[in-house]
PDB file of N, CA and C in Angstrom:
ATOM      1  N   UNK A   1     -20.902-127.354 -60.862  1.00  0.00           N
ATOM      2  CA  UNK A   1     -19.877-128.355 -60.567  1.00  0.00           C
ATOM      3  C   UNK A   1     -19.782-129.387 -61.695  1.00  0.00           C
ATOM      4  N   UNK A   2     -20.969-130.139 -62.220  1.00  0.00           N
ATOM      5  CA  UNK A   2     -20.373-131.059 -63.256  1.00  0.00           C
ATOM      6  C   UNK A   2     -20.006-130.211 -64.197  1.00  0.00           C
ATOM      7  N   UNK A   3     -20.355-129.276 -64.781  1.00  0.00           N
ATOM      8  CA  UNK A   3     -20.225-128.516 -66.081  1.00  0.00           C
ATOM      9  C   UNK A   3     -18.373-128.857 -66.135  1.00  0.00           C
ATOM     10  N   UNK A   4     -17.800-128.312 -64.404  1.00  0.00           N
ATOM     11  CA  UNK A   4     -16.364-128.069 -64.418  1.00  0.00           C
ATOM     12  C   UNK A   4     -15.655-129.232 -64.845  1.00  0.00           C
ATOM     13  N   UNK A   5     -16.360-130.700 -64.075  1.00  0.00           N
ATOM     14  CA  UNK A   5     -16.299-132.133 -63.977  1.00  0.00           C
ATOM     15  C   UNK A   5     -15.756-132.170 -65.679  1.00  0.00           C
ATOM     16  N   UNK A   6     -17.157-131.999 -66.405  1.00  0.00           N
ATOM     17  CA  UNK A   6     -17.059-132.409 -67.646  1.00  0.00           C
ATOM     18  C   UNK A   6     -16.289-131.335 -68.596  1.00  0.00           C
ATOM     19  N   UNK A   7     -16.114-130.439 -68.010  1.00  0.00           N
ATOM     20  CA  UNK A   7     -14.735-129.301 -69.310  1.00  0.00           C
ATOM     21  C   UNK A   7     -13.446-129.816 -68.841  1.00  0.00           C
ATOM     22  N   UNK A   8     -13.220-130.530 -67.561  1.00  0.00           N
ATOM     23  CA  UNK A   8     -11.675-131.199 -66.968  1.00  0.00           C
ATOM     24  C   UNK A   8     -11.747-132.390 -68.021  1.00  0.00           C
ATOM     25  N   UNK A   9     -12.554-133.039 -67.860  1.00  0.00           N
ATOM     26  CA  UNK A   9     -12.714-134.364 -68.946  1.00  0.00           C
ATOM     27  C   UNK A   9     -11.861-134.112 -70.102  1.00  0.00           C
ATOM     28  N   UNK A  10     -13.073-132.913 -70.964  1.00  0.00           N
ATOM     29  CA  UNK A  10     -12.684-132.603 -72.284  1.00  0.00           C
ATOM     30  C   UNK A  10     -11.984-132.140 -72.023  1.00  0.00           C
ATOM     31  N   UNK A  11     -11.007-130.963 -71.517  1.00  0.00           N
ATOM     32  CA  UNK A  11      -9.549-130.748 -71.947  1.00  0.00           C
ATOM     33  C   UNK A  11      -8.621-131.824 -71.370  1.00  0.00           C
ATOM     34  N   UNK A  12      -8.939-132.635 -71.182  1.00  0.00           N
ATOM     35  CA  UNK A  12      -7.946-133.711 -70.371  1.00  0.00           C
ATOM     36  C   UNK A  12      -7.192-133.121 -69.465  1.00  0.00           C
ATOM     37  N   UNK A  13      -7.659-132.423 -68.646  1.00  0.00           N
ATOM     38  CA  UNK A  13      -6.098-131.445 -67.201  1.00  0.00           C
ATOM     39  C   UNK A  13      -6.465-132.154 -66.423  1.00  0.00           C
ATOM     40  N   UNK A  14      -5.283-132.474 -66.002  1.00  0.00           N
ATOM     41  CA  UNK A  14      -4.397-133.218 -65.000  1.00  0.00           C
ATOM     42  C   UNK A  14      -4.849-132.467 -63.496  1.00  0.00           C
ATOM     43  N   UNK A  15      -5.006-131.250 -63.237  1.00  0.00           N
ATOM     44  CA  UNK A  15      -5.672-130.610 -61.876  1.00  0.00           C
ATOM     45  C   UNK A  15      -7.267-129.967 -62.267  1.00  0.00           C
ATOM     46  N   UNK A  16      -7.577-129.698 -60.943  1.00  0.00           N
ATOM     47  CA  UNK A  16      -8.992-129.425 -61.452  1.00  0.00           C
ATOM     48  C   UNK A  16      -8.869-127.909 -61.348  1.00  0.00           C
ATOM     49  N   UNK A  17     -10.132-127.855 -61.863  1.00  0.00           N
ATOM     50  CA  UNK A  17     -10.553-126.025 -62.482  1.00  0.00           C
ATOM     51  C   UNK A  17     -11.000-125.476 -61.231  1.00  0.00           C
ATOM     52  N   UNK A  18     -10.393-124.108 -60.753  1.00  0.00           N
ATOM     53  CA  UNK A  18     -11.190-123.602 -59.746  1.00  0.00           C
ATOM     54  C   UNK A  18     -12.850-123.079 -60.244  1.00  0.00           C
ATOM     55  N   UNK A  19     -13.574-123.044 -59.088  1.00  0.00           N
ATOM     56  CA  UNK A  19     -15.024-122.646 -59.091  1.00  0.00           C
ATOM     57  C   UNK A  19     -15.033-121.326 -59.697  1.00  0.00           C
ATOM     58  N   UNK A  20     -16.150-121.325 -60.457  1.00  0.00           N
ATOM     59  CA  UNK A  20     -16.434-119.815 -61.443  1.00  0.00           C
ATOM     60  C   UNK A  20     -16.616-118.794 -60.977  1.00  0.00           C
ATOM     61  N   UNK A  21     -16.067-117.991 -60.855  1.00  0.00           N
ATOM     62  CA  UNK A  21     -17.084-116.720 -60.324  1.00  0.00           C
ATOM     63  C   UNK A  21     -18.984-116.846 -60.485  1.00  0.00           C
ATOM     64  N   UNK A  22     -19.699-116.214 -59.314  1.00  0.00           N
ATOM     65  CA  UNK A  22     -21.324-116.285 -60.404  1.00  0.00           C
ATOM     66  C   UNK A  22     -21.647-114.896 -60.068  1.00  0.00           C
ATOM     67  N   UNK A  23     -20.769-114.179 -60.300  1.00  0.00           N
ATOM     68  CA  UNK A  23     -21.495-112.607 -60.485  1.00  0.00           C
ATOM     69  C   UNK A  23     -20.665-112.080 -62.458  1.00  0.00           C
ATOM     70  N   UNK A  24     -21.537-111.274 -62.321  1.00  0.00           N
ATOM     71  CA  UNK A  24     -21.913-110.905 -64.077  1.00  0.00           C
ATOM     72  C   UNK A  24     -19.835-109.649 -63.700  1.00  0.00           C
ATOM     73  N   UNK A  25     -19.605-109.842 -64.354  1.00  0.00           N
ATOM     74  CA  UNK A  25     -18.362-109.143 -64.591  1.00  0.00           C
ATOM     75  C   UNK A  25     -18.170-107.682 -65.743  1.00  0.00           C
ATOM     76  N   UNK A  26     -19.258-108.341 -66.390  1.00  0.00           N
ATOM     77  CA  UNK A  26     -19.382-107.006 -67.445  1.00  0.00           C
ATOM     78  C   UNK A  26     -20.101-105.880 -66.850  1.00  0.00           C
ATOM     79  N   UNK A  27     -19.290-104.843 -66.486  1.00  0.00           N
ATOM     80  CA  UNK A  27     -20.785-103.836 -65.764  1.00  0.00           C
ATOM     81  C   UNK A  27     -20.071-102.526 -66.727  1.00  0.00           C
ATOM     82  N   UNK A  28     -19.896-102.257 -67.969  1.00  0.00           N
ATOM     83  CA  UNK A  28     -19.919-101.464 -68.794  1.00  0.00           C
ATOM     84  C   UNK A  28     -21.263-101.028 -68.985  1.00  0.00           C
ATOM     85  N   UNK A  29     -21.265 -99.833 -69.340  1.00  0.00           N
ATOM     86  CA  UNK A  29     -22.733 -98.946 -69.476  1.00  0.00           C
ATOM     87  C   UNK A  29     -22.515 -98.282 -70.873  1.00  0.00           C
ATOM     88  N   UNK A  30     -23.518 -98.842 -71.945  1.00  0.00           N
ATOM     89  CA  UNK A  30     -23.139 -98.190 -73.238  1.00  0.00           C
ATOM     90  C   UNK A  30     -24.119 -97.337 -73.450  1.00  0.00           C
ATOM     91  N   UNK A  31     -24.465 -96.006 -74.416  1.00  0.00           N
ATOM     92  CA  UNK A  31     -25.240 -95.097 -74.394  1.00  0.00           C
ATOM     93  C   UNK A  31     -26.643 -95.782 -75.054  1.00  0.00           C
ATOM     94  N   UNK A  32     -25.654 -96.716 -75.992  1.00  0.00           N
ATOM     95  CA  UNK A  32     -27.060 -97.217 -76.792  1.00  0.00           C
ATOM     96  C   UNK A  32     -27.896 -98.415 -76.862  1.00  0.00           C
ATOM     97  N   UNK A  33     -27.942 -98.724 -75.090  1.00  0.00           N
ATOM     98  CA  UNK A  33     -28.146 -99.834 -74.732  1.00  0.00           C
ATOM     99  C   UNK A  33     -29.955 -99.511 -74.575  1.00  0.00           C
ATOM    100  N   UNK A  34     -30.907-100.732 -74.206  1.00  0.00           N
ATOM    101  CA  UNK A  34     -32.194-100.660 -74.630  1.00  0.00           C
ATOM    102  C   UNK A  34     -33.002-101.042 -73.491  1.00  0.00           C
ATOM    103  N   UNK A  35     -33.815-101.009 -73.051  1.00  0.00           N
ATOM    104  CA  UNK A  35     -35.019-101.731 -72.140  1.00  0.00           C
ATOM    105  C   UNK A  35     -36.035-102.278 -72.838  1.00  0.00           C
ATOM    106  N   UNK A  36     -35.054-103.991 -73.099  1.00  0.00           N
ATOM    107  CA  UNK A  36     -36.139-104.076 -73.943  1.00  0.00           C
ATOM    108  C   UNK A  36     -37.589-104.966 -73.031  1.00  0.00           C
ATOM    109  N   UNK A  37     -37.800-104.703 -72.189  1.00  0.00           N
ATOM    110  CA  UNK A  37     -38.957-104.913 -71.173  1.00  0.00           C
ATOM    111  C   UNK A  37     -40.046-103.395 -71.543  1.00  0.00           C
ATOM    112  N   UNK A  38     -39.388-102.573 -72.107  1.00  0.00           N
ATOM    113  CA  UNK A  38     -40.299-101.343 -72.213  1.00  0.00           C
ATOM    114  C   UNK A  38     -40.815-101.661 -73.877  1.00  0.00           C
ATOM    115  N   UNK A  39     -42.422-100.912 -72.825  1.00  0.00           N
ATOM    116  CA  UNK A  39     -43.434-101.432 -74.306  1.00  0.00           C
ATOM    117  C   UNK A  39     -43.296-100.507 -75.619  1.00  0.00           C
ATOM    118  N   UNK A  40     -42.321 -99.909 -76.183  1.00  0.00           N
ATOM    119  CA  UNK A  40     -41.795 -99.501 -77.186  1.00  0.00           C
ATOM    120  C   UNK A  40     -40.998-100.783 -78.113  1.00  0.00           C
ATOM    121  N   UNK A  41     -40.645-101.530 -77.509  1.00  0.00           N
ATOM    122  CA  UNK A  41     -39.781-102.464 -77.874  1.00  0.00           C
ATOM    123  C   UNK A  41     -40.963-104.221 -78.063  1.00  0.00           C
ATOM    124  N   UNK A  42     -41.910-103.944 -77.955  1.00  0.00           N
ATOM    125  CA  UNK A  42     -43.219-105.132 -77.774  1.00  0.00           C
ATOM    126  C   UNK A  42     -42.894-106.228 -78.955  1.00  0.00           C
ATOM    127  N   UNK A  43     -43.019-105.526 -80.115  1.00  0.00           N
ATOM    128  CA  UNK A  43     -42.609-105.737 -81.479  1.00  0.00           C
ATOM    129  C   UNK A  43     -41.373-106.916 -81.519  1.00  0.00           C
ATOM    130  N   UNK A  44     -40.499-106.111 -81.286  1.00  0.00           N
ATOM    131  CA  UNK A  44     -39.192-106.820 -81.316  1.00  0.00           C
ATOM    132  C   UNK A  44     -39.235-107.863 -80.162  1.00  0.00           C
ATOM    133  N   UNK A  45     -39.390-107.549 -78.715  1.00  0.00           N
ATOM    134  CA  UNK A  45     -39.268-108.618 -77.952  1.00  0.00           C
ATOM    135  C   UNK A  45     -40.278-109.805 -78.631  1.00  0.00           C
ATOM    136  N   UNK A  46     -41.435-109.797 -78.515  1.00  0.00           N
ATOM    137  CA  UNK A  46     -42.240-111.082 -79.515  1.00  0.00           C
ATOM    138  C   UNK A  46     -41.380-111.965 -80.530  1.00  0.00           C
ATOM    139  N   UNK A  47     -40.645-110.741 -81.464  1.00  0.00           N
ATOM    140  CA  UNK A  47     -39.971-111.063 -82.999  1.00  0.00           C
ATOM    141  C   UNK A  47     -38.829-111.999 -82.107  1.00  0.00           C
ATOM    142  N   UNK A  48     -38.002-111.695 -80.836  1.00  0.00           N
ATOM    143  CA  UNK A  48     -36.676-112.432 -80.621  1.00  0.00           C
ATOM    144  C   UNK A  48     -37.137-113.214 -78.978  1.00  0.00           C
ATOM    145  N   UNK A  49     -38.448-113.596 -78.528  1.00  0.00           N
ATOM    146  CA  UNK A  49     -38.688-114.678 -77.987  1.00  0.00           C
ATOM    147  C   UNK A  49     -39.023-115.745 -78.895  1.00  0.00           C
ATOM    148  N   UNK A  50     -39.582-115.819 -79.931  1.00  0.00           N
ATOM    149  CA  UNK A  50     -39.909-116.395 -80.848  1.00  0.00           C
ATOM    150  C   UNK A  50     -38.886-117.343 -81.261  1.00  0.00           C
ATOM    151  N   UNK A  51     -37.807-116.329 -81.608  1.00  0.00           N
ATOM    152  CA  UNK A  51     -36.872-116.794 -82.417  1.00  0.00           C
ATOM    153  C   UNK A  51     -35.506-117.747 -81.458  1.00  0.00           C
ATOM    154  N   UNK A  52     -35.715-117.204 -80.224  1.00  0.00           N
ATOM    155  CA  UNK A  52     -35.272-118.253 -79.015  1.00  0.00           C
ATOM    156  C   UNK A  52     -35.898-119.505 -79.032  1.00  0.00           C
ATOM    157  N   UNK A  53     -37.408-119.297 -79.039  1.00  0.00           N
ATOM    158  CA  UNK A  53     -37.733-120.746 -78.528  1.00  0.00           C
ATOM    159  C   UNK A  53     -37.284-121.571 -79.916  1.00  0.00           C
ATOM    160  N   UNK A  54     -37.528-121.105 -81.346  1.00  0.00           N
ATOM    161  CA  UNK A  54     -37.146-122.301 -82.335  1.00  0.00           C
ATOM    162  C   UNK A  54     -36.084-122.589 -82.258  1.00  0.00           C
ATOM    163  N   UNK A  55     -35.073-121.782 -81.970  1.00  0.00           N
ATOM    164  CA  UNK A  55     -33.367-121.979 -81.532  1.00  0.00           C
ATOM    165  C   UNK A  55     -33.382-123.016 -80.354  1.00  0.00           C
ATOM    166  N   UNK A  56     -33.993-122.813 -79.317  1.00  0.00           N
ATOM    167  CA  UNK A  56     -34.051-123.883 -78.522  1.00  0.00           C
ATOM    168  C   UNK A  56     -34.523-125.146 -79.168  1.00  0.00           C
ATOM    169  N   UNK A  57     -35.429-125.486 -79.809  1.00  0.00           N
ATOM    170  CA  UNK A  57     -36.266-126.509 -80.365  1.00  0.00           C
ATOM    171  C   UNK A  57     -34.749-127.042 -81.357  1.00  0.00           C
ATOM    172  N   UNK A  58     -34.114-126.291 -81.767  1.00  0.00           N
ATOM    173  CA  UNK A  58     -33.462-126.959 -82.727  1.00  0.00           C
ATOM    174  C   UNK A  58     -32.031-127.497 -82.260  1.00  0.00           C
ATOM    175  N   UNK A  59     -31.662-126.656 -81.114  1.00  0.00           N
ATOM    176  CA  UNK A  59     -30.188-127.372 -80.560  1.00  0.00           C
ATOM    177  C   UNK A  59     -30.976-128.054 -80.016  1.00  0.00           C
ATOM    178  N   UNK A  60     -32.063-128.837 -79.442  1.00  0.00           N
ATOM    179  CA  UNK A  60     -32.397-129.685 -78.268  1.00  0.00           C
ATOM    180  C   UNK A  60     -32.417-131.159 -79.472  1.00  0.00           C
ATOM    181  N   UNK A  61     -33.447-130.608 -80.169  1.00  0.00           N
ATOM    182  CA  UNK A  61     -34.029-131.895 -80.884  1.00  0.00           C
ATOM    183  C   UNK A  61     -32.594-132.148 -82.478  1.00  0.00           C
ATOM    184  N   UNK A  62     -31.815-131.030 -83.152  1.00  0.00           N
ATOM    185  CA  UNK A  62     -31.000-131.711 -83.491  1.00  0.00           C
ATOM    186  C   UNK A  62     -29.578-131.611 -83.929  1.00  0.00           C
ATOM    187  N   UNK A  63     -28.869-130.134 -83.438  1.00  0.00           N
ATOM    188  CA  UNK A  63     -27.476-129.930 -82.464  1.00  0.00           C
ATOM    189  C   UNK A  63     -27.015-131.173 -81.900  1.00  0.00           C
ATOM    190  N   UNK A  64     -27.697-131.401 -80.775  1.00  0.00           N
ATOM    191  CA  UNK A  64     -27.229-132.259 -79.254  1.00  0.00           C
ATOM    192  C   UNK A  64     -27.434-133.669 -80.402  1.00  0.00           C
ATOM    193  N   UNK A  65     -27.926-134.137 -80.888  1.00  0.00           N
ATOM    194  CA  UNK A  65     -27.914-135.367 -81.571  1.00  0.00           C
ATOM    195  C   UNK A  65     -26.384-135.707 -82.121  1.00  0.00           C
ATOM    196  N   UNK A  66     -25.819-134.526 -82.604  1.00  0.00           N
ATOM    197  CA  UNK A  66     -24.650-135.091 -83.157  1.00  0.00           C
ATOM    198  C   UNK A  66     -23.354-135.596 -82.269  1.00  0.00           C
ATOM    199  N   UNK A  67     -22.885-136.479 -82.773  1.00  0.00           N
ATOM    200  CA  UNK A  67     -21.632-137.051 -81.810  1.00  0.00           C
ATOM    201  C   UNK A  67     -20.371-136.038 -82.415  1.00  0.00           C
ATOM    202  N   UNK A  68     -20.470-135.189 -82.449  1.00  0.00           N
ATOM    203  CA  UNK A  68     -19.754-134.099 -82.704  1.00  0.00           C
ATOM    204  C   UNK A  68     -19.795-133.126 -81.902  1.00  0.00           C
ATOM    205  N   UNK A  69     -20.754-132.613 -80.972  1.00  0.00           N
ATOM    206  CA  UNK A  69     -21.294-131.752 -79.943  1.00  0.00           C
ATOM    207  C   UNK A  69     -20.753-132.468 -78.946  1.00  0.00           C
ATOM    208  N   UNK A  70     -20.190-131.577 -77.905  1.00  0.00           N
ATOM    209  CA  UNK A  70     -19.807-131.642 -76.820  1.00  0.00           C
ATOM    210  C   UNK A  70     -20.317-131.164 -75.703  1.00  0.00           C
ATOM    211  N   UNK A  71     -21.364-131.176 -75.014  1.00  0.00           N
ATOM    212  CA  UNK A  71     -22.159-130.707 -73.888  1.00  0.00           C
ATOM    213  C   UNK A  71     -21.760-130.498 -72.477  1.00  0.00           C
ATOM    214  N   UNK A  72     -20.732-129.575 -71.514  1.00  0.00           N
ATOM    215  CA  UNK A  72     -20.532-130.119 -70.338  1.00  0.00           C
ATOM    216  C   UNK A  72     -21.743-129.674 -69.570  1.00  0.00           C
ATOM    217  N   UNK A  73     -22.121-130.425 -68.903  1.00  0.00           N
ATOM    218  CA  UNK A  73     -23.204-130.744 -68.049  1.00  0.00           C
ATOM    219  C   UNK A  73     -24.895-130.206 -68.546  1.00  0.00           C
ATOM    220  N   UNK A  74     -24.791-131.578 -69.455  1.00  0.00           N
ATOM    221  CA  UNK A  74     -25.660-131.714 -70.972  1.00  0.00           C
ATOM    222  C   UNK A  74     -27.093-131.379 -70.312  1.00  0.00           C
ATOM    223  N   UNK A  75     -27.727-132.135 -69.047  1.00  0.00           N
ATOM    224  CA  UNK A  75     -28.513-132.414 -68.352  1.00  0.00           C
ATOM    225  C   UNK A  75     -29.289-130.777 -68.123  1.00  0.00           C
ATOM    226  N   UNK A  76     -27.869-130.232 -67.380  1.00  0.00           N
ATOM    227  CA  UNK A  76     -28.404-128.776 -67.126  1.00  0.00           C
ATOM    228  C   UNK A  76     -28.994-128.176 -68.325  1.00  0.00           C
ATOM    229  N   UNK A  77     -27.990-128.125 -69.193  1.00  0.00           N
ATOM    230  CA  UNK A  77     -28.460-127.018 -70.572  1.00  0.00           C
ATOM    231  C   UNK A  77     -29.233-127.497 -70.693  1.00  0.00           C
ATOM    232  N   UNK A  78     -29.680-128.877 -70.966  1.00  0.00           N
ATOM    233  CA  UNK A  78     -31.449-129.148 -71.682  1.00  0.00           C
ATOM    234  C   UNK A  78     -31.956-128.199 -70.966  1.00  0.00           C
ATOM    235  N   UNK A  79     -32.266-128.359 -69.517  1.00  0.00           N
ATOM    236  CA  UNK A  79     -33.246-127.762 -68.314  1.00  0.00           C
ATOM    237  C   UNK A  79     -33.137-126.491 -69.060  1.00  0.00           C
ATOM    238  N   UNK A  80     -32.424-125.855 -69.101  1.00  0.00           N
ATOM    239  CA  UNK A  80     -32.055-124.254 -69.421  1.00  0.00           C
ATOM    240  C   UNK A  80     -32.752-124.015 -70.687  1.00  0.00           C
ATOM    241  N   UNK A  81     -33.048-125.072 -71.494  1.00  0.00           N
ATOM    242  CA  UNK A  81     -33.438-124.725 -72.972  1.00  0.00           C
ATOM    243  C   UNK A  81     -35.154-124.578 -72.868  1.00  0.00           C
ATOM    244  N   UNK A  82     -35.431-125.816 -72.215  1.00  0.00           N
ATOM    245  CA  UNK A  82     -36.686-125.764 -71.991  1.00  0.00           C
ATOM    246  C   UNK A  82     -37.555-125.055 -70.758  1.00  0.00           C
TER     247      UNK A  82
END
């Protein structure tokens, strides 16, 4: 709900946004898709949790700093980052 609050803000509309869907919409099945939970993939998952958390570390601490960034419902995404 604020996320919607705060994207009505920023686009300035005059009515409000209906509620989002919260089911996943993409249900395409590609051949060369991966599990990457399977321990063939150990390697790589390590290599791209890794590389999440510094991505997190860096929109938190200095992305979101700029008054150029626009956050709707800023509060949540932190939670989500950390």
């Amino acid at each position: 709900r604020n996320f919607r609050l705060d994207l009505e803000r920023f686009l300035r509309l005059k009515s409000p946004l209906e509620p989002f869907p919260n089911e996943n919409s993409n249900r395409v099945k590609h051949d060369d898709t991966i599990d990457i939970c399977d321990p063939l993939f150990n390697d790589l998952r390590k290599l791209l949790t890794k590389q999440g958390k510094n991505t997190a570390r860096w929109i938190r601490d200095e992305l979101l700093k700029s008054e150029d960034i626009f956050v709707g419902g800023r509060n949540h995404f932190i939670r989500l980052l950390d």
